[in-house]
Protein backbone atom coordinates (compact mmCIF):
# COMPACT_ATOMS: atom_id res chain seq x y z
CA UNK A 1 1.50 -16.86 18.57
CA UNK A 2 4.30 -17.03 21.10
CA UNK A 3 6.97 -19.64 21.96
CA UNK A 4 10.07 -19.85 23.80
CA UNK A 5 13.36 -18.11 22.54
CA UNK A 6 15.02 -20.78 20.42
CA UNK A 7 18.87 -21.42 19.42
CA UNK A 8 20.08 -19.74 16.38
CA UNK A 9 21.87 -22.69 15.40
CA UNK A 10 18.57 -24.24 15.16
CA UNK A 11 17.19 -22.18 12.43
CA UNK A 12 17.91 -22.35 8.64
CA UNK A 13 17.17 -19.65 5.98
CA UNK A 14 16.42 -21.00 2.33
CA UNK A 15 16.06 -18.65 -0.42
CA UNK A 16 13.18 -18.99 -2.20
CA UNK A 17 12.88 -19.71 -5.53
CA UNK A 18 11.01 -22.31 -6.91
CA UNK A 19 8.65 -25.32 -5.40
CA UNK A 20 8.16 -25.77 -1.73
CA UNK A 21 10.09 -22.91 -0.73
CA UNK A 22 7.76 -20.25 -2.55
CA UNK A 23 4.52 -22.24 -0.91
CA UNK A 24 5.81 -21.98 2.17
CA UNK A 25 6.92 -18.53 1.84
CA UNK A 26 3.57 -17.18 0.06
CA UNK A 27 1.36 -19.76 3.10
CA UNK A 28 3.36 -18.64 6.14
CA UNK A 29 0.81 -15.84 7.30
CA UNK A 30 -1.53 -18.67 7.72
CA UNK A 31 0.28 -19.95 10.59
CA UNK A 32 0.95 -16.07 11.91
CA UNK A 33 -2.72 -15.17 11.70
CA UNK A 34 -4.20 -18.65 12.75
CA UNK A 35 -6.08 -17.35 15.55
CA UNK A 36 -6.40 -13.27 14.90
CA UNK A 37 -9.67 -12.32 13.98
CA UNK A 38 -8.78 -9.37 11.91
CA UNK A 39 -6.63 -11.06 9.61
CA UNK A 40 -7.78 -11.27 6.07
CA UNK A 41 -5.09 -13.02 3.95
CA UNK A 42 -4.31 -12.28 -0.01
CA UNK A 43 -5.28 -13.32 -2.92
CA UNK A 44 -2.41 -16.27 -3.13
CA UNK A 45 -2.54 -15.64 -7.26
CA UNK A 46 -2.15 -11.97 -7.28
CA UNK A 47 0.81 -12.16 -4.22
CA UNK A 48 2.70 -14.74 -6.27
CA UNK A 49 2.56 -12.86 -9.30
CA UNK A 50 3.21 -9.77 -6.91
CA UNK A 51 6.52 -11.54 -5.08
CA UNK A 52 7.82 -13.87 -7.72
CA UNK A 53 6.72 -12.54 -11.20
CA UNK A 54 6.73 -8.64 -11.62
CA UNK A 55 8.24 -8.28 -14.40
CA UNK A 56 8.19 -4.35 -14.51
CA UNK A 57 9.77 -4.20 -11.06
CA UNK A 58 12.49 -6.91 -11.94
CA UNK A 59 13.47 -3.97 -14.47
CA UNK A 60 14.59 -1.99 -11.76
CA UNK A 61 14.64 -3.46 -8.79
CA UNK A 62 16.80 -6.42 -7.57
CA UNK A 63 14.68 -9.02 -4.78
CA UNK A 64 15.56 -11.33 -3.02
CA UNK A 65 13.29 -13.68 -0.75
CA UNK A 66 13.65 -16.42 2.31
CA UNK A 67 12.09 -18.84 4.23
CA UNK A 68 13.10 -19.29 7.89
CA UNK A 69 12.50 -23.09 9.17
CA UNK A 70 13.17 -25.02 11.99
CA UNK A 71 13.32 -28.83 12.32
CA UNK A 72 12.00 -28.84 8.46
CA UNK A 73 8.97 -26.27 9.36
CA UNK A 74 8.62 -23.04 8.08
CA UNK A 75 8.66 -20.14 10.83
CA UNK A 76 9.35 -16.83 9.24
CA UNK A 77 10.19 -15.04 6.17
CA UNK A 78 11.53 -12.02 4.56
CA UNK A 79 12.83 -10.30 1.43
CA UNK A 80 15.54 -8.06 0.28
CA UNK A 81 15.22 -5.32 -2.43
CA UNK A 82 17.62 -2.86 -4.13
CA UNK A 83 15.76 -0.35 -6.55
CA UNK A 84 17.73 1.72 -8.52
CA UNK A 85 15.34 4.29 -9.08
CA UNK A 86 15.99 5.00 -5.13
CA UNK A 87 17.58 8.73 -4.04
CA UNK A 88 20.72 8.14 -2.28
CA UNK A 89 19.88 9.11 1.69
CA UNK A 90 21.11 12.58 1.92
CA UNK A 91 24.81 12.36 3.14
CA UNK A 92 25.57 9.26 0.82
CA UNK A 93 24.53 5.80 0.43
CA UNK A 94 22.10 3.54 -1.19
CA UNK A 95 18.96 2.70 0.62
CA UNK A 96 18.25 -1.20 0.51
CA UNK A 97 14.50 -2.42 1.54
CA UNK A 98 13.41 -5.17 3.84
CA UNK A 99 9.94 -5.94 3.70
CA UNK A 100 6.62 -9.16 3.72
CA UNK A 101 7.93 -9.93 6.68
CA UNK A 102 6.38 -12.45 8.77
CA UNK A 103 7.41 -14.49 11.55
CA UNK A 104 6.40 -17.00 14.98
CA UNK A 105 7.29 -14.64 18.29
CA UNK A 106 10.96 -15.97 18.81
CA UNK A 107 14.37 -14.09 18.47
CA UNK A 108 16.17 -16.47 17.14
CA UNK A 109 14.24 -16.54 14.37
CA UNK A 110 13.58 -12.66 13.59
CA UNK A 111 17.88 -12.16 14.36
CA UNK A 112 18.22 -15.07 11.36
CA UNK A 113 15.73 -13.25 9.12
CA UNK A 114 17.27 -9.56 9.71
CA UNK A 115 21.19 -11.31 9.58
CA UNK A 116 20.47 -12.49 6.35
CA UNK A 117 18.45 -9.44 4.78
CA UNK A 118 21.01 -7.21 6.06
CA UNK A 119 24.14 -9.43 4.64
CA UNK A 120 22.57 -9.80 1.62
CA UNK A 121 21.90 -5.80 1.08
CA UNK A 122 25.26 -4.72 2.27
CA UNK A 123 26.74 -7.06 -0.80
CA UNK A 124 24.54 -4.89 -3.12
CA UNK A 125 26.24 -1.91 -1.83
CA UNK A 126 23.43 -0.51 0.74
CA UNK A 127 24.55 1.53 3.25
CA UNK A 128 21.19 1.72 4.95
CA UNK A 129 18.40 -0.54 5.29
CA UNK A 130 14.46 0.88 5.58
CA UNK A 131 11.44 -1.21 5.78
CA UNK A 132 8.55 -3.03 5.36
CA UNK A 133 8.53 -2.15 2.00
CA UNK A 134 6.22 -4.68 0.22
CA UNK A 135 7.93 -4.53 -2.26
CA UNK A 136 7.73 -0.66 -3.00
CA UNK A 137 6.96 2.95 -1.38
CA UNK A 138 4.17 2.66 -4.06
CA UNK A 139 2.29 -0.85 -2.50
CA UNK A 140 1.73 -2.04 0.42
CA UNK A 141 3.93 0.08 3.21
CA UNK A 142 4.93 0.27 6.95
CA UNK A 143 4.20 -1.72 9.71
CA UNK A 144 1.19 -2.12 11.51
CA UNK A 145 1.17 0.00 14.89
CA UNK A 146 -2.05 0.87 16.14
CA UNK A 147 -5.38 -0.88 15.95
CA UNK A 148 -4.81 -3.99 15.33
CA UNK A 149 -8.72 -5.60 16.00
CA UNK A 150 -9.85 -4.24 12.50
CA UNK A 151 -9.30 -5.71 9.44
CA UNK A 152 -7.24 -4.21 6.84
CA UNK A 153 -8.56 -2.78 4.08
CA UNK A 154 -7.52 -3.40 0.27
CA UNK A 155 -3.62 -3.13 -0.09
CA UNK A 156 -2.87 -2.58 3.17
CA UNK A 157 -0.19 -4.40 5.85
CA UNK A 158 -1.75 -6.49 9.27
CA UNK A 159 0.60 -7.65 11.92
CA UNK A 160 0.72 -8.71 15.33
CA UNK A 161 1.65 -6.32 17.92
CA UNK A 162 4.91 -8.25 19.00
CA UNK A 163 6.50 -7.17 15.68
CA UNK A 164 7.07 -3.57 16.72
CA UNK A 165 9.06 -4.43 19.57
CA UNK A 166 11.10 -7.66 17.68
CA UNK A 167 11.67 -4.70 14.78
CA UNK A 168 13.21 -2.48 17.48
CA UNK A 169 14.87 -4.97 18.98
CA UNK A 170 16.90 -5.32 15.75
CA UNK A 171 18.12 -1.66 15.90
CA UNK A 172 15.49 -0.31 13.72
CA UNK A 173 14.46 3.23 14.25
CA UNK A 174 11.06 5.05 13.46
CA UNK A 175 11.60 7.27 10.33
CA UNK A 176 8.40 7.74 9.38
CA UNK A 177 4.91 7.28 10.27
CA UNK A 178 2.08 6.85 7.81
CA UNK A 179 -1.42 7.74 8.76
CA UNK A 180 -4.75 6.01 7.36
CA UNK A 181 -8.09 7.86 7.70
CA UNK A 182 -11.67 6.56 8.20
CA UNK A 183 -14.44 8.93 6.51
CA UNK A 184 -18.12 8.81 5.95
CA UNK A 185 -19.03 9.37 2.15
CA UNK A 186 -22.04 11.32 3.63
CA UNK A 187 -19.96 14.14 5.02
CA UNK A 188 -20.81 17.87 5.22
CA UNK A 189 -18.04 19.78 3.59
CA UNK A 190 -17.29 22.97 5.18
CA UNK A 191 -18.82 26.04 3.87
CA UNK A 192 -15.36 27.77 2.25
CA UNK A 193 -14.67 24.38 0.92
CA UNK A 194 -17.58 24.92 -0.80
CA UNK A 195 -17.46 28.48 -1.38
CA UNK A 196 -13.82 27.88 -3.31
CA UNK A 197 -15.52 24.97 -4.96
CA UNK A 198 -18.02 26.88 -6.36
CA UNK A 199 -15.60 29.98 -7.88
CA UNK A 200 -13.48 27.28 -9.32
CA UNK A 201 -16.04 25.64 -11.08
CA UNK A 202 -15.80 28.38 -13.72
CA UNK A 203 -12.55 26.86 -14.92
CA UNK A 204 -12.26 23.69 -13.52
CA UNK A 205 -13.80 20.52 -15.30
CA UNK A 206 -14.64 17.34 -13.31
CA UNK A 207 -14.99 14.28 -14.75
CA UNK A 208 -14.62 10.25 -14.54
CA UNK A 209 -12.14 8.04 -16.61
CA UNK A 210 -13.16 8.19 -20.14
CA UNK A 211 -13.75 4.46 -21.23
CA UNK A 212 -13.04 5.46 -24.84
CA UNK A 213 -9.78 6.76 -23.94
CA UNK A 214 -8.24 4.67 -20.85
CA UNK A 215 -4.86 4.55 -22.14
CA UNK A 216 -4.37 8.44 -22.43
CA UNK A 217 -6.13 8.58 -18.79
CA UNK A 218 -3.99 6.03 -17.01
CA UNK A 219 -1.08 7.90 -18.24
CA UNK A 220 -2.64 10.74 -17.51
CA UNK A 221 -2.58 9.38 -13.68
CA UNK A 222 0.81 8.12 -13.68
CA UNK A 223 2.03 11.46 -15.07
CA UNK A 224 -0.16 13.87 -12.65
CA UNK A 225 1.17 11.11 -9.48
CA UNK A 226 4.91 11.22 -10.08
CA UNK A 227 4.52 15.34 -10.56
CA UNK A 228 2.38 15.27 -7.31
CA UNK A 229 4.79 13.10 -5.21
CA UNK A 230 8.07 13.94 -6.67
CA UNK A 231 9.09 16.16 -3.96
CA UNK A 232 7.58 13.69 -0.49
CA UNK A 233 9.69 11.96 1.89
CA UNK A 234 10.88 8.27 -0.18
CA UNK A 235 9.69 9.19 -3.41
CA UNK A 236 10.29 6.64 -6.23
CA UNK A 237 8.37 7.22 -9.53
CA UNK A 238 6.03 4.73 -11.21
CA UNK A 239 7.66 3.41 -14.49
CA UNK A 240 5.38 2.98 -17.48
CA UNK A 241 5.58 -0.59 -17.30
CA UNK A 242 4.73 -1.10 -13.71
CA UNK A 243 2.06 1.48 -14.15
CA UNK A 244 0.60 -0.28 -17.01
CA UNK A 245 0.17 -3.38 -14.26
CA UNK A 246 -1.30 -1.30 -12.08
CA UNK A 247 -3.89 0.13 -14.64
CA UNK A 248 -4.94 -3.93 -15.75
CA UNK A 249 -6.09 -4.29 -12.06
CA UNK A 250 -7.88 -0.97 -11.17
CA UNK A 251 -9.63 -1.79 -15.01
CA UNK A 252 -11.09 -5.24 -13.25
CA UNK A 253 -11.90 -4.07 -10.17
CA UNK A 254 -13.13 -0.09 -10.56
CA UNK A 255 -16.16 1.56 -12.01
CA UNK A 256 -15.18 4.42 -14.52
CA UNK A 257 -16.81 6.81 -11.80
CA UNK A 258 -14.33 5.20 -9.20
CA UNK A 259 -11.52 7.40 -10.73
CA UNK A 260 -12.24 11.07 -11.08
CA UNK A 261 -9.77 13.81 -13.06
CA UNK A 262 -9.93 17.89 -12.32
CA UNK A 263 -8.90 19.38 -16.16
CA UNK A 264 -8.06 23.14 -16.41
CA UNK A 265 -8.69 23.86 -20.01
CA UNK A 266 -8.99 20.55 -21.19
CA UNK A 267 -5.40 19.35 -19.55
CA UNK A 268 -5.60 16.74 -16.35
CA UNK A 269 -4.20 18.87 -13.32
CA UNK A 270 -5.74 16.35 -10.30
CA UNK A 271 -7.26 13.03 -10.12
CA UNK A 272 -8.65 10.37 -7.46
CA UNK A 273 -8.96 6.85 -7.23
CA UNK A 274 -10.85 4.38 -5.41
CA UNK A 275 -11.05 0.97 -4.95
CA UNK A 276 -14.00 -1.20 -3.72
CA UNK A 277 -12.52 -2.55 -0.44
CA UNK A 278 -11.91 -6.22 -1.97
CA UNK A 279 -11.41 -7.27 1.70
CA UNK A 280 -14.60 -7.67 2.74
CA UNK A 281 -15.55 -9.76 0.37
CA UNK A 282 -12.38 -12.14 0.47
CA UNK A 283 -12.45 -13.30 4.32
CA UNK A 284 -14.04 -16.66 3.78
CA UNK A 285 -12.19 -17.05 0.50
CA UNK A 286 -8.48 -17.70 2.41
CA UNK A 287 -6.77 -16.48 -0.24
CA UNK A 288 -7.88 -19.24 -3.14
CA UNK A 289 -9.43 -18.39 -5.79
CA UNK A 290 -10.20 -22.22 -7.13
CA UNK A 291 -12.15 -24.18 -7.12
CA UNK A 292 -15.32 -21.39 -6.57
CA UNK A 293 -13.25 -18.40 -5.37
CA UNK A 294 -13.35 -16.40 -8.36
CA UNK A 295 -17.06 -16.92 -8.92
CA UNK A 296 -18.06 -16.20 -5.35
CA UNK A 297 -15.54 -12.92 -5.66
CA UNK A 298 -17.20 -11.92 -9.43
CA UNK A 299 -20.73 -11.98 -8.27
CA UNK A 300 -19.94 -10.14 -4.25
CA UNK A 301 -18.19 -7.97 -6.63
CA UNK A 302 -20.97 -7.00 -9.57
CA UNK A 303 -24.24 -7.85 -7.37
CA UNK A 304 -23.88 -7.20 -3.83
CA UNK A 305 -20.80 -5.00 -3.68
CA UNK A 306 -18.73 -4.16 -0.86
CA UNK A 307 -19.82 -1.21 1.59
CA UNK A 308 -16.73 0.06 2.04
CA UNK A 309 -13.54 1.60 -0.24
CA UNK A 310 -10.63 3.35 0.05
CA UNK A 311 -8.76 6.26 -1.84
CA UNK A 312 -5.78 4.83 -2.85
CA UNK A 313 -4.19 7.17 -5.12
CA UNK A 314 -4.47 10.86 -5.41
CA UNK A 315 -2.26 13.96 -6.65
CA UNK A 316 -2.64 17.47 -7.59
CA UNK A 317 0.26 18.87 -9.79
CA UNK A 318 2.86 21.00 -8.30
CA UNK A 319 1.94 23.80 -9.77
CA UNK A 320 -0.76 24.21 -8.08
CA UNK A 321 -0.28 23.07 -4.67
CA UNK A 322 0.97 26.19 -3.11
CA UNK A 323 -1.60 28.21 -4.51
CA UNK A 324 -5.63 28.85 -3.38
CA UNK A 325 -6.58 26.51 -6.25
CA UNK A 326 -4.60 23.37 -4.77
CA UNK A 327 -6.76 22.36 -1.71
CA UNK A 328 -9.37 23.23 -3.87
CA UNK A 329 -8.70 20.91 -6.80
CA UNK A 330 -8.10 18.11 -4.22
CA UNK A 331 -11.50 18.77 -2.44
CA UNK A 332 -13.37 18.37 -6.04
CA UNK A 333 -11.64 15.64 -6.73
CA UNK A 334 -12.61 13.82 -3.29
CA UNK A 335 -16.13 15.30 -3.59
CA UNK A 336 -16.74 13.60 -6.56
CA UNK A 337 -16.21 9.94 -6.34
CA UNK A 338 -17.33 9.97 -2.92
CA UNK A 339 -20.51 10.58 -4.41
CA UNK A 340 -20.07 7.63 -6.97
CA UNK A 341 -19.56 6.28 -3.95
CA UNK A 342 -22.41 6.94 -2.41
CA UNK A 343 -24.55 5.72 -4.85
CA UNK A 344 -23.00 1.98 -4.71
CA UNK A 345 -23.97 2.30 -0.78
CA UNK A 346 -20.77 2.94 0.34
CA UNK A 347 -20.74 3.61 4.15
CA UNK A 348 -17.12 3.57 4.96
CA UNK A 349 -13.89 5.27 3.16
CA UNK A 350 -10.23 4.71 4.12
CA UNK A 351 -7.82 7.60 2.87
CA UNK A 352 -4.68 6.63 3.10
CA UNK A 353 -2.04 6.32 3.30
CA UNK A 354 -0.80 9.79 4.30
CA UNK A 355 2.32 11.01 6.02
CA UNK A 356 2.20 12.24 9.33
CA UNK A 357 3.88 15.71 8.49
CA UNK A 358 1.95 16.27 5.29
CA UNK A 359 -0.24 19.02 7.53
CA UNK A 360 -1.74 20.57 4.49
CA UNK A 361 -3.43 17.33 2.91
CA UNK A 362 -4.00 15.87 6.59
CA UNK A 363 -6.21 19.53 6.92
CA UNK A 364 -8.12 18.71 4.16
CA UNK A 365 -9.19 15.16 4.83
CA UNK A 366 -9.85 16.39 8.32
CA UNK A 367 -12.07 19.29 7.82
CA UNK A 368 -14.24 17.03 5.80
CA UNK A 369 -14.59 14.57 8.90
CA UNK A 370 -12.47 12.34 8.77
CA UNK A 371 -10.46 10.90 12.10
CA UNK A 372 -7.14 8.14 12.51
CA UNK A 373 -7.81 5.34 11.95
CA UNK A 374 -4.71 3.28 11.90
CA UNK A 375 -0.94 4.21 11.65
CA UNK A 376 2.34 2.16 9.90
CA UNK A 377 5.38 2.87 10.65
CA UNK A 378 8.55 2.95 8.78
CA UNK A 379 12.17 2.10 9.81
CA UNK A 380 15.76 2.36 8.95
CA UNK A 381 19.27 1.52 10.42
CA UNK A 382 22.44 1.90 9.03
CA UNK A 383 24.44 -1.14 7.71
């Protein structure tokens, strides 16, 4: 939606923390997204509990969140976070966060938003500001920055186009972009992919999560993840606690087969996970789960099933990802829940997200077929 530029004076910023001002913050994409096609909107449960209640973030990371209105109606909104598990940039300085933001097409409202994210991040000591960050470098990331006429899949950012520019207009430069990748399940792996598959199969073991033993295996993940990543552009670990979140919701929503581990001599050196995409199921839902929502979402869910996914999380130890064996343990990994996959009628895979100088993981999901399919963008300024 567009309107006119409006006065600054004419716009108030409430913090949100409690009663009307969390509704409005946690409804305001409604009014965004009104007329786009392509917009699915959230669960509201799992983005309050998300926003207002995460507990194992709140351990380390300080938020803060607003609600822009103007003559008593709500027209934007943003938050501020400070994690302290956050590298210094190189050169000194912390590194706050912006990020859900949302707003109408008007300056006056996107300065009033920024103003008051920045102000409140340079009082925390941040010396630099990057974003959207919602709320972490480990959910939902970057903004939206090509093709914008599909919907998103599961835990992944929408926007209109006008934010890029209002974002740049703020004095926010491109620091990174992150890549998504669309992929056919059915794809023909290349013949030295499967050559090198088919030495390492001597000592490599593939297998799903063990049901028996879920606990060990979703530390196993969050262990093999913050090896993988530790050395990537923004890195920030997953605690135990927040990972123990994270492993309640891929336990309701995943098939054992939908997570898959490489072992070398019984140890977990790779895994892969993916998610039915959730989205397309949820469209006609708008975001409520009551009075019907969760039965409608159970039974799409366990009977018909969604004919789409994406591969969320994936990570091959250090150790190994210099060597012959890395690409290889990665391509096993990929190779076998896309055939779970495959067998729930899956159709359509989103990778992603991946950065756009990570060459060596960008040549693997492209020699197995895949192509861009949409691309986020991250920013930073100095305060």
């Amino acid at each position: 939606m567009s309107v006119a530029k409006s006065d600054r004076n004419q716009i108030s910023l409430v913090e949100a923390k409690s009663g009307q001002t969390i509704q409005d913050f946690l409804h305001l994409p409604d009014r965004i997204y009104a007329n786009d096609p392509a917009w699915i909107a959230p669960l509201m449960f799992e983005q309050k509990e998300r926003v207002f209640n995460n507990k194992p973030l709140f351990e380390h990371c300080d938020v803060a969140c607003w609600v822009a209105y103007r003559d008593g109606a709500p027209v934007g909104r943003i938050t501020a976070q400070l994690d302290q598990l956050q590298p210094e940039e190189d050169g000194g300085g912390k590194i706050g966060y912006f990020g859900m933001f949302e707003a109408i097409d008007d300056t006056a409202v996107c300065d009033a938003l920024f103003e008051t994210a920045q102000n409140w991040l340079r009082t925390k000591g941040a010396a630099f500001m990057r974003g959207p960050y919602n709320l972490t470098i480990n959910e939902d990331l970057g903004l939206l920055v090509e093709n914008f006429d599909d919907p998103p899949f599961i835990m992944m950012g929408h926007a209109p186009r006008y934010y890029q520019q209002r974002f740049e207009d703020q004095g926010l430069i491109k620091i990174k972009d992150l890549l998504t990748y669309k992929v056919r399940p059915d794809f023909v792996a290349p013949d030295v992919m499967l050559k090198l598959a088919a030495r390492a199969s001597r000592t490599v073991t593939i297998r799903p999560l063990n049901p028996k033993a879920k606990a060990a295996d979703f530390e196993a993940m969050r262990d093999i993840f913050n090896d993988a990543w530790s050395d990537n552009w923004g890195f920030v670990p997953f605690t135990q606690a927040e990972f123990a979140e994270t492993a309640k919701v891929l336990s309701l929503l995943l098939s054992d087969d939908y997570i898959q581990f490489a072992e070398i001599d019984g140890r977990p050196v790779a895994f892969i996970t993916a998610f039915p995409n959730v989205n397309e199921l949820i469209g006609d839902l708008r975001g409520r789960l009551l009075p019907f929502g969760w039965a409608k979402l159970l039974w799409r869910l366990k009977v018909k099933g969604p004919r789409s996914a994406r591969v969320a999380l994936m990570g091959v130890r250090k150790e190994y990802q210099n060597s012959r064996l890395g690409p290889t343990l990665a391509f096993l990994v990929i190779d076998a829940v896309r055939k779970a996959m495959q067998q729930r009628n899956v159709t359509s895979v989103e990778m992603g997200w991946i950065l756009e100088d990570n060459h060596g993981m960008r040549h693997i999901i492209e020699a197995i077929g895949s192509t861009i399919y949409k691309r986020y963008r991250v920013y930073q300024k100095p305060l």
